[in-house]
Protein backbone atom coordinates (compact mmCIF):
# COMPACT_ATOMS: atom_id res chain seq x y z
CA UNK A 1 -73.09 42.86 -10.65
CA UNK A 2 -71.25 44.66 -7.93
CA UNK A 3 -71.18 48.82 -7.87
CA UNK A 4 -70.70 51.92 -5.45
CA UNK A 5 -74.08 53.79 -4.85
CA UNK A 6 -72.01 56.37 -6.72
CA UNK A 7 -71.58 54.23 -9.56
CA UNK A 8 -75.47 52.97 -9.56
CA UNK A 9 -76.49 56.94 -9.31
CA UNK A 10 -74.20 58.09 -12.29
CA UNK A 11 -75.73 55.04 -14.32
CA UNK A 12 -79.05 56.32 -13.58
CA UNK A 13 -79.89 53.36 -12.22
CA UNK A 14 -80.50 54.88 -8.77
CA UNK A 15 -80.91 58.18 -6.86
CA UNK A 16 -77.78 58.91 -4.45
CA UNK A 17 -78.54 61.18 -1.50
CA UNK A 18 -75.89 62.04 0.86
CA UNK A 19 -75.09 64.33 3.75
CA UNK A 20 -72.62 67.12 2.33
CA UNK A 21 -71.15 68.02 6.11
CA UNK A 22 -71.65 71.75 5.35
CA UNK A 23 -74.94 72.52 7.25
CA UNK A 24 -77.09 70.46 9.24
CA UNK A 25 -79.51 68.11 6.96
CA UNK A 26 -78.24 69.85 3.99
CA UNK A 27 -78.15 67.01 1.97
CA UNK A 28 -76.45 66.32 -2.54
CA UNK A 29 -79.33 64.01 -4.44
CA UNK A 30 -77.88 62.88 -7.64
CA UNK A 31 -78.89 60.57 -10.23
CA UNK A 32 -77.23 60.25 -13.82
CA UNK A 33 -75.09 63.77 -14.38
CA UNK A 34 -77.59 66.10 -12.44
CA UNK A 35 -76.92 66.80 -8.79
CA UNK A 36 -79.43 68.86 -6.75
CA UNK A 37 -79.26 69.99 -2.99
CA UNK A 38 -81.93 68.95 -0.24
CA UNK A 39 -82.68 70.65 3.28
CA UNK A 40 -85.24 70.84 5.55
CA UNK A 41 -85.75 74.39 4.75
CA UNK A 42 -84.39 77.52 2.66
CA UNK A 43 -82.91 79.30 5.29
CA UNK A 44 -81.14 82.64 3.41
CA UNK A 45 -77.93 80.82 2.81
CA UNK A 46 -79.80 78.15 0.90
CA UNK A 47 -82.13 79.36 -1.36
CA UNK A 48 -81.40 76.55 -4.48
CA UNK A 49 -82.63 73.46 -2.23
CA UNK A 50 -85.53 71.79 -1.90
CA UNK A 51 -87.29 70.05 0.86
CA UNK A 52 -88.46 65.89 0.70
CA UNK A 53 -91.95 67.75 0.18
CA UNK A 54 -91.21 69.64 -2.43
CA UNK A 55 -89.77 67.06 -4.13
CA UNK A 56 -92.50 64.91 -3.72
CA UNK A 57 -94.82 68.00 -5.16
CA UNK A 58 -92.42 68.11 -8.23
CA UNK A 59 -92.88 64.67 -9.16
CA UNK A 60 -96.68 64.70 -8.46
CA UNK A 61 -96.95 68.11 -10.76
CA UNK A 62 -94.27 66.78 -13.45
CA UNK A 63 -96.41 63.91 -13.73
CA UNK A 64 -99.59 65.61 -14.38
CA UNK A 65 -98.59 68.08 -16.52
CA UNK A 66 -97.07 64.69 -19.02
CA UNK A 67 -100.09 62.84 -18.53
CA UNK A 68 -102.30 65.65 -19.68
CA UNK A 69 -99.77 66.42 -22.51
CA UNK A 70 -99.73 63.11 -23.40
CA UNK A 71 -103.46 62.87 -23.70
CA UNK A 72 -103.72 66.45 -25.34
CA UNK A 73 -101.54 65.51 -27.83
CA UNK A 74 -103.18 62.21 -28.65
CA UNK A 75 -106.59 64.22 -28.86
CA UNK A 76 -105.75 66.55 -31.49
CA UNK A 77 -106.51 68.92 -28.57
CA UNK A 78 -105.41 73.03 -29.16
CA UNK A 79 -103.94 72.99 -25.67
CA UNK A 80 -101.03 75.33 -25.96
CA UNK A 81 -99.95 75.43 -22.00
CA UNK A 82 -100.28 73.21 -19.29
CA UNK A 83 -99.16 74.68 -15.68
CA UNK A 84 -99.67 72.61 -12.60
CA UNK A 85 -99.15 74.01 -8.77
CA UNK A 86 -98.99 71.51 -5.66
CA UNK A 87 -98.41 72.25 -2.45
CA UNK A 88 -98.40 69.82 0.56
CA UNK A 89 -100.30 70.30 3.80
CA UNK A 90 -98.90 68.44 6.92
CA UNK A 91 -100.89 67.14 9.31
CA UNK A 92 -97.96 65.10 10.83
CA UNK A 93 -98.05 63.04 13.27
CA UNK A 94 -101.50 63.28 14.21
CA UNK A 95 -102.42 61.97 10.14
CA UNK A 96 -100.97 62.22 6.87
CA UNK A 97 -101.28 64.74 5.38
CA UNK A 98 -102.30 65.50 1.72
CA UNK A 99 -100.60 67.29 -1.71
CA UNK A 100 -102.93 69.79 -3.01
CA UNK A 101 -102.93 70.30 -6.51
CA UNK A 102 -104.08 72.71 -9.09
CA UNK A 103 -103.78 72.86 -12.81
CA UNK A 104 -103.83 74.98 -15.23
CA UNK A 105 -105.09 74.49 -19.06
CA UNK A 106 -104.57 76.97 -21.57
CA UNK A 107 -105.79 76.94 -25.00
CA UNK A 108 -108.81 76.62 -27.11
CA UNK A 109 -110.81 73.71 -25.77
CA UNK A 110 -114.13 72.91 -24.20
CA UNK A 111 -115.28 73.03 -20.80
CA UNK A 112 -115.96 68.84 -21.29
CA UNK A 113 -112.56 68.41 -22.45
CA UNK A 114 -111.07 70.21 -19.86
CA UNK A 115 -113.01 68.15 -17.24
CA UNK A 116 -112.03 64.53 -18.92
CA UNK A 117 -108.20 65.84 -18.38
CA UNK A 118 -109.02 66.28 -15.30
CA UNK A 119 -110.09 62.53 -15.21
CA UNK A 120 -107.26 61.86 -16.76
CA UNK A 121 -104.68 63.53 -14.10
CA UNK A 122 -106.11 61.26 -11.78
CA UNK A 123 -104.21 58.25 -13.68
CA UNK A 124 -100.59 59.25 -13.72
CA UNK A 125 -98.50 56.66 -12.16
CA UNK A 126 -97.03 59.05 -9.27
CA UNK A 127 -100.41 60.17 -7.94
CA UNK A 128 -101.30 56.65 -8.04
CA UNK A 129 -98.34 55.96 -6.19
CA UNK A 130 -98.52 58.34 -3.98
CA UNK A 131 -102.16 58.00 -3.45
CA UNK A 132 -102.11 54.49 -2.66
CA UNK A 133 -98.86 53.99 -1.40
CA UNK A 134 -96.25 51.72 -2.25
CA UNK A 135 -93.84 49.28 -0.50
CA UNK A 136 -90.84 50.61 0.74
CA UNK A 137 -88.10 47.51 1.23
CA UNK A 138 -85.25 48.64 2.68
CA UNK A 139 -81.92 46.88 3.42
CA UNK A 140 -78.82 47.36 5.21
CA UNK A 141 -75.78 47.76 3.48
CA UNK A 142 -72.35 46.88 4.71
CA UNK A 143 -69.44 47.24 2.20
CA UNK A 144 -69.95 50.09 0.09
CA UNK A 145 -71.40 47.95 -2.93
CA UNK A 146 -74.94 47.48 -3.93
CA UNK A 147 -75.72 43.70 -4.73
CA UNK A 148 -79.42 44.19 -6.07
CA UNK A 149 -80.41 44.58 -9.47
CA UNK A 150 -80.46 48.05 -10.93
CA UNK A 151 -83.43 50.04 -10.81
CA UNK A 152 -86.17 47.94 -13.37
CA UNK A 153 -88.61 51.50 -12.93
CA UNK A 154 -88.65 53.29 -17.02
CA UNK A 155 -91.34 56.74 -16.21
CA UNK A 156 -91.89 56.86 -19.57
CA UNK A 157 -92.94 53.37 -20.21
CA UNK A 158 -95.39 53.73 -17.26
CA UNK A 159 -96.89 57.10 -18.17
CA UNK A 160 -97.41 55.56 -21.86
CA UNK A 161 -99.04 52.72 -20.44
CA UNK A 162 -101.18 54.76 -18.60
CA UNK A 163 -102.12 56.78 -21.56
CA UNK A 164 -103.17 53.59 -23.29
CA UNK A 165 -104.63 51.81 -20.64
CA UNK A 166 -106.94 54.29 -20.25
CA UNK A 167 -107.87 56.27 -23.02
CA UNK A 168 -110.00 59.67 -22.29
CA UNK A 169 -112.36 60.09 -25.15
CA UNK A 170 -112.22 63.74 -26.08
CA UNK A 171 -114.24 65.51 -28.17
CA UNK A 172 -112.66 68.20 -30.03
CA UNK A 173 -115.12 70.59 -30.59
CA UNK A 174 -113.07 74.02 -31.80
């Protein structure tokens, strides 16, 4: 089936990212009915974007803090906030460089506990992804219409799976 990379985004089926001609690399990401702006910095006049980094940050600290939820939950654990910082550090283009993350556990639950989420964080299918890369195919297009299948990627189906895959045995012990 035949759509516009327009069409594909508003389907959720893909992300659409596209210059917007009002600043340099100032780009509009969209996917499904939420559009979001991209730039390769927050100068004053745009303080609502977000850099590639960044957005790789949000997916690697949106990820952890379900995967610990998810676990939490499954535990019986009294874990009442998670909160999850990341940060990247360039090293570019001497190395890559590396996200840096921190999180944050709140509630009534043991120092073990808190450690085996830790374990668990370590499983979320965008660390892993990002941690041991992935393969990037990229194509040419040529008339305005996407030929390849829509996206086949469900996050919630993957960060169930890794829930289940593997477990963390937690001890609840308050």
């Amino acid at each position: 089936m035949r759509s516009t990379p327009f069409d594909s985004a508003v389907a959720g089926n893909s992300v659409l990212v596209t210059e917007t001609g009002m600043e340099p690399l100032q780009l509009l990401g969209r996917v499904g009915s939420v559009s979001f702006v991209i730039a390769d910095s927050r100068r004053p006049f745009l303080p609502g974007s977000l850099n590639p980094y960044e957005l790789m940050g949000a997916a690697l600290g949106s990820c952890t803090a379900m995967i610990l939820r998810l676990h939490a939950d499954r535990m019986g654990l009294a874990l009442t906030r998670i909160q999850v910082t990341v940060s990247h550090h360039s090293r570019y283009p001497e190395a890559t460089g590396h996200f840096e993350r921190t999180i944050f556990l709140e509630g009534s639950i043991s120092a073990e506990d808190k450690l085996r989420l830790l374990e668990a964080a370590q499983r979320g299918p965008v660390g892993l992804t990002l941690g041991l890369g992935t393969e990037i195919r990229t194509v040419l297009g040529t008339d305005n219409c996407l030929v390849g299948p829509p996206a086949s990627s469900d996050y919630l189906s993957d960060v169930n799976q890794a829930v289940v895959a593997a477990p963390v045995t937690l001890s609840h012990t308050g």
